[in-house]
N, C-alpha and C. Protein backbone atom coordinates (compact mmCIF):
# COMPACT_ATOMS: atom_id res chain seq x y z
N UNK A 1 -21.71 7.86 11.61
CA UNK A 1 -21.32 7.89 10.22
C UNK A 1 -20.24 6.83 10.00
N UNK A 2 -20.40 6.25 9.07
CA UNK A 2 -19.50 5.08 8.31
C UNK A 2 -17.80 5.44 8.06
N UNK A 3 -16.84 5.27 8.55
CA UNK A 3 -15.98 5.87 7.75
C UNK A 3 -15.10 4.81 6.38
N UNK A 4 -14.76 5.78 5.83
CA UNK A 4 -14.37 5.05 5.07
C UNK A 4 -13.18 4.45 4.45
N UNK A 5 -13.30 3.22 3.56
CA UNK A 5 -11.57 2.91 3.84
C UNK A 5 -11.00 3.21 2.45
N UNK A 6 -9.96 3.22 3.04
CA UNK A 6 -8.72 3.39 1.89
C UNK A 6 -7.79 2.62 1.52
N UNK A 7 -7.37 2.81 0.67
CA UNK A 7 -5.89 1.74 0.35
C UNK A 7 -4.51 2.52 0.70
N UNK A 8 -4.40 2.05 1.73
CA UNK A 8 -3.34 3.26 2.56
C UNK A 8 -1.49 2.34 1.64
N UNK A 9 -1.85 1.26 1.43
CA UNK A 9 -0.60 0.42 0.95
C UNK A 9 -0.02 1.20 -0.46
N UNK A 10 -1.20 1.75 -1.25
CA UNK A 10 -0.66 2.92 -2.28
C UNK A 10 -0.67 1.27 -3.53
N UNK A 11 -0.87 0.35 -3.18
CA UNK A 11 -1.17 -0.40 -4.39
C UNK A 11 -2.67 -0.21 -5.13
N UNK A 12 -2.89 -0.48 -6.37
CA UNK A 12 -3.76 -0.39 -7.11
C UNK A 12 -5.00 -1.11 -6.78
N UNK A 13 -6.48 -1.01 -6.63
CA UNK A 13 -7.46 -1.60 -6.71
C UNK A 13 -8.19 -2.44 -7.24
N UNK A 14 -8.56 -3.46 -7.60
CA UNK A 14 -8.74 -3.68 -9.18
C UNK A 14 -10.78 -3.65 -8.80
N UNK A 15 -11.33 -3.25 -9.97
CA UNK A 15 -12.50 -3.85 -9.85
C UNK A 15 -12.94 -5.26 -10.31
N UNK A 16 -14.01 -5.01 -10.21
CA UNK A 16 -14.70 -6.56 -10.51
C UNK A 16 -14.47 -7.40 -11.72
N UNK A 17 -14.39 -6.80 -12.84
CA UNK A 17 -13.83 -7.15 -13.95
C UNK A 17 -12.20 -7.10 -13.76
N UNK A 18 -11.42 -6.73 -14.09
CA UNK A 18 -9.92 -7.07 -13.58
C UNK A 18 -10.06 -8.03 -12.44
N UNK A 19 -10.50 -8.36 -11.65
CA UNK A 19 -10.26 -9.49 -10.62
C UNK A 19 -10.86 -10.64 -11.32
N UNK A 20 -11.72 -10.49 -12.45
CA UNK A 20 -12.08 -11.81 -12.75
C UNK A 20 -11.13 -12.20 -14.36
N UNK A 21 -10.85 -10.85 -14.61
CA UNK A 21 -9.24 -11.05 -15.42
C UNK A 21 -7.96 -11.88 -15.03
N UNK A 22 -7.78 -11.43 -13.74
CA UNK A 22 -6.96 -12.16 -12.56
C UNK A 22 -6.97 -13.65 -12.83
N UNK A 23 -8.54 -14.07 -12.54
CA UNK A 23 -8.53 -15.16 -11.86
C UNK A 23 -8.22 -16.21 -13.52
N UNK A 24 -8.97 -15.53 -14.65
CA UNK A 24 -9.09 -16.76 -15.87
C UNK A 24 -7.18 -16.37 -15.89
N UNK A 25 -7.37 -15.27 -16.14
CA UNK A 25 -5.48 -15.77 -16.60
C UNK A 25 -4.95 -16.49 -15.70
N UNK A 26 -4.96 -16.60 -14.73
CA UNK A 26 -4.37 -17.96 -14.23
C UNK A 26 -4.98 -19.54 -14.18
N UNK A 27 -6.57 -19.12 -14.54
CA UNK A 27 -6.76 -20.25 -15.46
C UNK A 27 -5.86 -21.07 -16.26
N UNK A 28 -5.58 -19.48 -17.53
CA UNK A 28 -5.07 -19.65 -18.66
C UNK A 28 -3.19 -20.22 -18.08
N UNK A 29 -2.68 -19.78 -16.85
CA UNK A 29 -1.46 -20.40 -16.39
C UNK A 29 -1.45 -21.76 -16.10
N UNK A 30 -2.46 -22.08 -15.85
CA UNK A 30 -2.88 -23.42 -14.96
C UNK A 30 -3.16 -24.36 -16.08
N UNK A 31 -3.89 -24.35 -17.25
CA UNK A 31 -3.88 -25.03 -18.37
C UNK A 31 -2.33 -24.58 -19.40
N UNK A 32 -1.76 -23.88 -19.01
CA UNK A 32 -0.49 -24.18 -19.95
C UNK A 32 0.49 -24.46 -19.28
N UNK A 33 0.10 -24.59 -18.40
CA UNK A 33 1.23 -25.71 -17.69
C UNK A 33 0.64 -27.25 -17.33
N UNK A 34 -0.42 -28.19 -17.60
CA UNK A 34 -0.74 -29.05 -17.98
C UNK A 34 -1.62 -29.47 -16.68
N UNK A 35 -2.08 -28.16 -15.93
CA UNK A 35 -2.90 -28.61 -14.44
C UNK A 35 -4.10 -29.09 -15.09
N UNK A 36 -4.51 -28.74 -15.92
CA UNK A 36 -6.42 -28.97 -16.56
C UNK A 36 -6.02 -30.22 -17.82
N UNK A 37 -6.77 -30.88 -17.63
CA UNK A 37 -6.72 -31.30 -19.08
C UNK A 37 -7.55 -31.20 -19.86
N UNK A 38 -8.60 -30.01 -19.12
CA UNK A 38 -9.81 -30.00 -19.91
C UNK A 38 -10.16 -28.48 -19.78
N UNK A 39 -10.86 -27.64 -20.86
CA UNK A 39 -11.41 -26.12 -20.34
C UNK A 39 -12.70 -26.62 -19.64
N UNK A 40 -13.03 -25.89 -18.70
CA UNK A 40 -13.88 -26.09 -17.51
C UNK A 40 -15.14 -24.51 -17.56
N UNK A 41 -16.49 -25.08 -18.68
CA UNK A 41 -17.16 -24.00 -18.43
C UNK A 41 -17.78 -23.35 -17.05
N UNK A 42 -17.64 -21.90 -16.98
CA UNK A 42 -18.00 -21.40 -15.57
C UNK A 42 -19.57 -21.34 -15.75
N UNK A 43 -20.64 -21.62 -15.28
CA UNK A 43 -21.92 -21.45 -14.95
C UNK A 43 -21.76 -19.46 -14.89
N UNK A 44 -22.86 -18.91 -15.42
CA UNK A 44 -22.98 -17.79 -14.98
C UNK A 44 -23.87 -17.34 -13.85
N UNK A 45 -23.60 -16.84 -13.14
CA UNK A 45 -24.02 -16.52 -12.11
C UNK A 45 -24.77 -14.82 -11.71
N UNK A 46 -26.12 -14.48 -11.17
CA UNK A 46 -26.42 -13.18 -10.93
C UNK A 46 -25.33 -12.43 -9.92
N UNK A 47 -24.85 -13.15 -9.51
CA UNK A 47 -23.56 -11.76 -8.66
C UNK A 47 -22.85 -10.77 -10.05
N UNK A 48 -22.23 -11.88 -11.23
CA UNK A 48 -21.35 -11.46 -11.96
C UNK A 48 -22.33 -9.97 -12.75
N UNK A 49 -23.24 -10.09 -12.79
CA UNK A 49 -24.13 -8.56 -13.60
C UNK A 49 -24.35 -7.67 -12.67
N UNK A 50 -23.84 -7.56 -11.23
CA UNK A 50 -24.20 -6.42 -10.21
C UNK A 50 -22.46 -5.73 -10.09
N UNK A 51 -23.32 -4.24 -9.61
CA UNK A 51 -21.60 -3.27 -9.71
C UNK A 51 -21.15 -4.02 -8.58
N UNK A 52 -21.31 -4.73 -7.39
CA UNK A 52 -20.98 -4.99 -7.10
C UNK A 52 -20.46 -6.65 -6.42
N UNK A 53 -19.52 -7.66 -6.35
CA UNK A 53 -19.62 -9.36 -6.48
C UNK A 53 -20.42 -9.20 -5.57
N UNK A 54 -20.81 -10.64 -4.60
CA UNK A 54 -21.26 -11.37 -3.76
C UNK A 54 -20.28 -11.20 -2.71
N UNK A 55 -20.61 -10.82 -1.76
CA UNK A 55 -19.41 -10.61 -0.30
C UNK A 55 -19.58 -12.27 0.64
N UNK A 56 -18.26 -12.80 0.81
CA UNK A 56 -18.09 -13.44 1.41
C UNK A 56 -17.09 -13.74 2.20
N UNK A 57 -17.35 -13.83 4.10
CA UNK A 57 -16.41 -13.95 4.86
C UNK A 57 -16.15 -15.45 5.60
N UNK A 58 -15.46 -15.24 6.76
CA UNK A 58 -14.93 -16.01 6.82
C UNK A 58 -13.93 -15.96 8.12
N UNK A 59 -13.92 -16.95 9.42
CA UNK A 59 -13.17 -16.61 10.06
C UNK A 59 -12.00 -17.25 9.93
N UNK A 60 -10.86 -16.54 10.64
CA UNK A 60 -9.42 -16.62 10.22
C UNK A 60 -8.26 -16.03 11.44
N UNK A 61 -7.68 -16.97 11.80
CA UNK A 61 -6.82 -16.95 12.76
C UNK A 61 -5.97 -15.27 12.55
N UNK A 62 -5.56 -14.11 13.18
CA UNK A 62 -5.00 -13.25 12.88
C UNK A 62 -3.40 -13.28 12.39
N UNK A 63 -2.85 -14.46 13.19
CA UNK A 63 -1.48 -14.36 12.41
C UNK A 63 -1.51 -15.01 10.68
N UNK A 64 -2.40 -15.88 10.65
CA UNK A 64 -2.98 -16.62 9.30
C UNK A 64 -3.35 -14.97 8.67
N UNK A 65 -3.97 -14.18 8.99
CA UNK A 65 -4.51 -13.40 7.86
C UNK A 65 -3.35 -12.32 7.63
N UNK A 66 -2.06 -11.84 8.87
CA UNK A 66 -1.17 -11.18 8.48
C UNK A 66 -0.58 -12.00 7.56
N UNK A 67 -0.11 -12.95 7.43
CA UNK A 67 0.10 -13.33 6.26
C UNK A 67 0.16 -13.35 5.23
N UNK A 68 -1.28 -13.70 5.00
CA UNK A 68 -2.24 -13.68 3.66
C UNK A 68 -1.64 -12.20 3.14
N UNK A 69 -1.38 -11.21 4.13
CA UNK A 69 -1.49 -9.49 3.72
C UNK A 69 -0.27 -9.30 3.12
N UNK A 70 1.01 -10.11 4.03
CA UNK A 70 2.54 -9.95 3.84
C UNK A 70 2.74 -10.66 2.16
N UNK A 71 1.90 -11.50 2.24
CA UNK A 71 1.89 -12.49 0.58
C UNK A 71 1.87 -11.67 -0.45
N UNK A 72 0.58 -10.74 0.14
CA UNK A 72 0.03 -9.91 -1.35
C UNK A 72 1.00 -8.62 -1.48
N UNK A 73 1.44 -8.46 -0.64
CA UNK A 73 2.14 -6.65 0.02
C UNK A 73 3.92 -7.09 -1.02
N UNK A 74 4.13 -8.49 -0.90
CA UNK A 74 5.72 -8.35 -0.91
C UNK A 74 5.89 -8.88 -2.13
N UNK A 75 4.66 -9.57 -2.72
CA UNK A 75 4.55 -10.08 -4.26
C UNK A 75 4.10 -9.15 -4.92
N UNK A 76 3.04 -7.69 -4.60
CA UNK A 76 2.40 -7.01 -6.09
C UNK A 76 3.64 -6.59 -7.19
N UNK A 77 5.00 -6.51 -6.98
CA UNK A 77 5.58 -5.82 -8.15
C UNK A 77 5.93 -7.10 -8.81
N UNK A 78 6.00 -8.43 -8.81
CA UNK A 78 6.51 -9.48 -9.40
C UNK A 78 4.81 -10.11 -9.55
N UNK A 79 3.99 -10.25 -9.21
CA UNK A 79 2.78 -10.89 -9.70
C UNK A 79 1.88 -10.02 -10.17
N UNK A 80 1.78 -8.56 -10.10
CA UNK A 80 1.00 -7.83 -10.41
C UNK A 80 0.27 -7.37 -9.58
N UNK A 81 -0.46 -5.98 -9.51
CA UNK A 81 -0.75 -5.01 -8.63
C UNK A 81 -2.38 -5.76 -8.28
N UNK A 82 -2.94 -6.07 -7.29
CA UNK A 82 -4.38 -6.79 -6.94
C UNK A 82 -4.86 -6.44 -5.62
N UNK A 83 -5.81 -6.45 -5.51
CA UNK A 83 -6.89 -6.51 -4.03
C UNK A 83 -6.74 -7.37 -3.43
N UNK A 84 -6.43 -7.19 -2.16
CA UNK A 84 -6.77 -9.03 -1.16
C UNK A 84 -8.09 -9.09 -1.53
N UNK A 85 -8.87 -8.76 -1.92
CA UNK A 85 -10.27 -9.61 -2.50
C UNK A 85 -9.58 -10.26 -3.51
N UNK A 86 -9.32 -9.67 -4.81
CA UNK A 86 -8.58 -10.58 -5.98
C UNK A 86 -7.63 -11.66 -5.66
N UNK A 87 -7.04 -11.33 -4.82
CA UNK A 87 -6.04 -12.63 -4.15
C UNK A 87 -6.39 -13.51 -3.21
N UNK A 88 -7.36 -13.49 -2.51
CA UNK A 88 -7.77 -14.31 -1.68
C UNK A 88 -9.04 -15.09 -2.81
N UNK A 89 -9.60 -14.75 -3.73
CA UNK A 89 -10.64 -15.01 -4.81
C UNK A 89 -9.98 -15.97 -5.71
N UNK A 90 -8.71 -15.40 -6.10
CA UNK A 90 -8.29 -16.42 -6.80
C UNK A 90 -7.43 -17.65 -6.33
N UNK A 91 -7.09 -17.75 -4.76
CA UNK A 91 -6.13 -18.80 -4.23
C UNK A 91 -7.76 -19.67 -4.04
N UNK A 92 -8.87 -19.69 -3.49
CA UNK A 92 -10.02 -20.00 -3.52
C UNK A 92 -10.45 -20.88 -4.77
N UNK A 93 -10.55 -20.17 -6.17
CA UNK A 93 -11.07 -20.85 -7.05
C UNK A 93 -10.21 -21.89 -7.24
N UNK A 94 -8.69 -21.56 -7.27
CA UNK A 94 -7.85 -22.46 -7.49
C UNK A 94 -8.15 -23.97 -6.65
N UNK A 95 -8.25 -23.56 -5.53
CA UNK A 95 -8.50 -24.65 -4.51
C UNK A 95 -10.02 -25.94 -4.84
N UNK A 96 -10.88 -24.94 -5.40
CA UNK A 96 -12.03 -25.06 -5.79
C UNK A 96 -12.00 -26.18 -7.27
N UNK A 97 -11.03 -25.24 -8.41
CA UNK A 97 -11.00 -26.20 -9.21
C UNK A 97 -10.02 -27.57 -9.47
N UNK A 98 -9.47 -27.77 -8.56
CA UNK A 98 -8.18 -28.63 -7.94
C UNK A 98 -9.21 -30.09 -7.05
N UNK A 99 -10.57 -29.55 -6.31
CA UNK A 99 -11.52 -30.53 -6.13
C UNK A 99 -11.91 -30.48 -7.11
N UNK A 100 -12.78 -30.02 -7.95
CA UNK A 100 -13.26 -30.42 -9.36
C UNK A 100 -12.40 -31.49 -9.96
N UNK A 101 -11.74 -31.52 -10.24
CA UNK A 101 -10.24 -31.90 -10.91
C UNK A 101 -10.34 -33.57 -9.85
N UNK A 102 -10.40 -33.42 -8.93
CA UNK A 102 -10.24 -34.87 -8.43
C UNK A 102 -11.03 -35.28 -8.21
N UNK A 103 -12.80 -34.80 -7.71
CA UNK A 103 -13.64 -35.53 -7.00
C UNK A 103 -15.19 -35.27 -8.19
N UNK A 104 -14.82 -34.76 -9.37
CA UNK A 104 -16.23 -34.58 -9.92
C UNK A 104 -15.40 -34.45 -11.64
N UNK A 105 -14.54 -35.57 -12.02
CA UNK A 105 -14.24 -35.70 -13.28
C UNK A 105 -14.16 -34.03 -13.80
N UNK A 106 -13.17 -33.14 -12.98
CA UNK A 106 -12.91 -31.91 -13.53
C UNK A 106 -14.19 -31.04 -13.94
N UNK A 107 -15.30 -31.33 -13.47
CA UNK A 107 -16.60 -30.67 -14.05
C UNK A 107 -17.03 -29.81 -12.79
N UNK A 108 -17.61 -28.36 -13.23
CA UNK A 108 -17.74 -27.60 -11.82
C UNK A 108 -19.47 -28.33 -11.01
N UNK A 109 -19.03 -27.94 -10.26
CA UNK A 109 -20.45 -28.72 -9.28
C UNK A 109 -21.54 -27.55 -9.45
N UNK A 110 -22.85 -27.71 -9.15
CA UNK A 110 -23.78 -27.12 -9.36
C UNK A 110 -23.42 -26.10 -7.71
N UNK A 111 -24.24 -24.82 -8.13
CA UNK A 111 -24.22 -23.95 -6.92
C UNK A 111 -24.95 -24.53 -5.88
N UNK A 112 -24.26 -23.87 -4.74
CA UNK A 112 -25.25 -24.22 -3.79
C UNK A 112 -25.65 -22.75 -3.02
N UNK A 113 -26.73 -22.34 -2.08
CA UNK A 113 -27.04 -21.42 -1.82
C UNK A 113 -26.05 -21.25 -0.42
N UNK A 114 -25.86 -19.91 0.53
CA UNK A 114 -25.06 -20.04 1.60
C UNK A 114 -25.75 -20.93 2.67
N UNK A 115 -27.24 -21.03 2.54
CA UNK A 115 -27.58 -21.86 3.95
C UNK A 115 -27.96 -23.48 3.30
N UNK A 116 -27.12 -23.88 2.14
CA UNK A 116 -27.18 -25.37 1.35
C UNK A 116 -25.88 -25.84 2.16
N UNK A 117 -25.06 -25.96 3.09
CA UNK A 117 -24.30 -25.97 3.68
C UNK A 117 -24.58 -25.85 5.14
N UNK A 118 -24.22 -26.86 5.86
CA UNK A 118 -23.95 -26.85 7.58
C UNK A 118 -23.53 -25.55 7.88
N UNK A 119 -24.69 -25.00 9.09
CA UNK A 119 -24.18 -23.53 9.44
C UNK A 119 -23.93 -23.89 10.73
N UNK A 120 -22.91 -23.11 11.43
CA UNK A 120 -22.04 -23.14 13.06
C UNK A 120 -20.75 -24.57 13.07
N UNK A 121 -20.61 -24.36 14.07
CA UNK A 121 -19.66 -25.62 14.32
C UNK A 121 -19.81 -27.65 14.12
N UNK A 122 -18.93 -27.74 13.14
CA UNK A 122 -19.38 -29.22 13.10
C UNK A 122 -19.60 -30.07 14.23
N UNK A 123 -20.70 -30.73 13.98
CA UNK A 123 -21.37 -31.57 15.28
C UNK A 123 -20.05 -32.36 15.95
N UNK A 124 -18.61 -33.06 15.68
CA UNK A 124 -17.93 -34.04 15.70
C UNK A 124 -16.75 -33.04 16.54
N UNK A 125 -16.95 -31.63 16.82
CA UNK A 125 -15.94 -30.89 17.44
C UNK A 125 -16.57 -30.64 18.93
């Protein structure tokens, strides 16, 4: 049997909608402070109409991901209460639209599927 998890930290959850609340308002931070110079339509996507997103991982050094945890754990009362999904989702897009922004005239790139991308270790390592 599966067990199951909890949010033992006693911070709030957000669902899928609030995390994608998350992410435009800092859109909306990121264009009023003069990062965009342009609004940047999002493509809609079939993840966004299921109860649940698109799961995606990722490996990650363990002191790198305590981190990531100490970030979200020691900021929720000054940035607001979020999921390390919501916080790791939105340091991501950010990153995401920051290449947009330099390498594709601020315009989002077309999707790609997970196996449209080199799978295992780059040949040059």
């Amino acid at each position: 049997m599966a067990r199951r998890r909890t949010d033992r930290g006693g911070g709030s959850q957000l669902s899928a909608a609030e995390s994608r609340r998350a992410v435009l308002a800092a859109d909306q931070r990121d264009v009023g402070a003069g990062h965009r110079s342009q609004s940047i339509a999002r493509p809609e996507s079939p993840a966004r109409t299921r109860k649940f997103p698109h799961k995606v991982s990722f490996y990650q050094d363990p002191e790198d991901t305590a981190r990531v945890r100490a970030a979200l754990l020691h900021t929720q009362g000054s940035e607001g209460g979020r999921s390390l999904s919501a916080f790791i989702h939105a340091a991501v897009m950010k990153e995401t639209r920051r290449l947009e922004r330099k390498y594709n005239d601020g315009q989002p790139w077309s999707g790609v599927d997970a196996r449209g991308i080199p799978q295992g270790r780059p040949l040059d390592s």
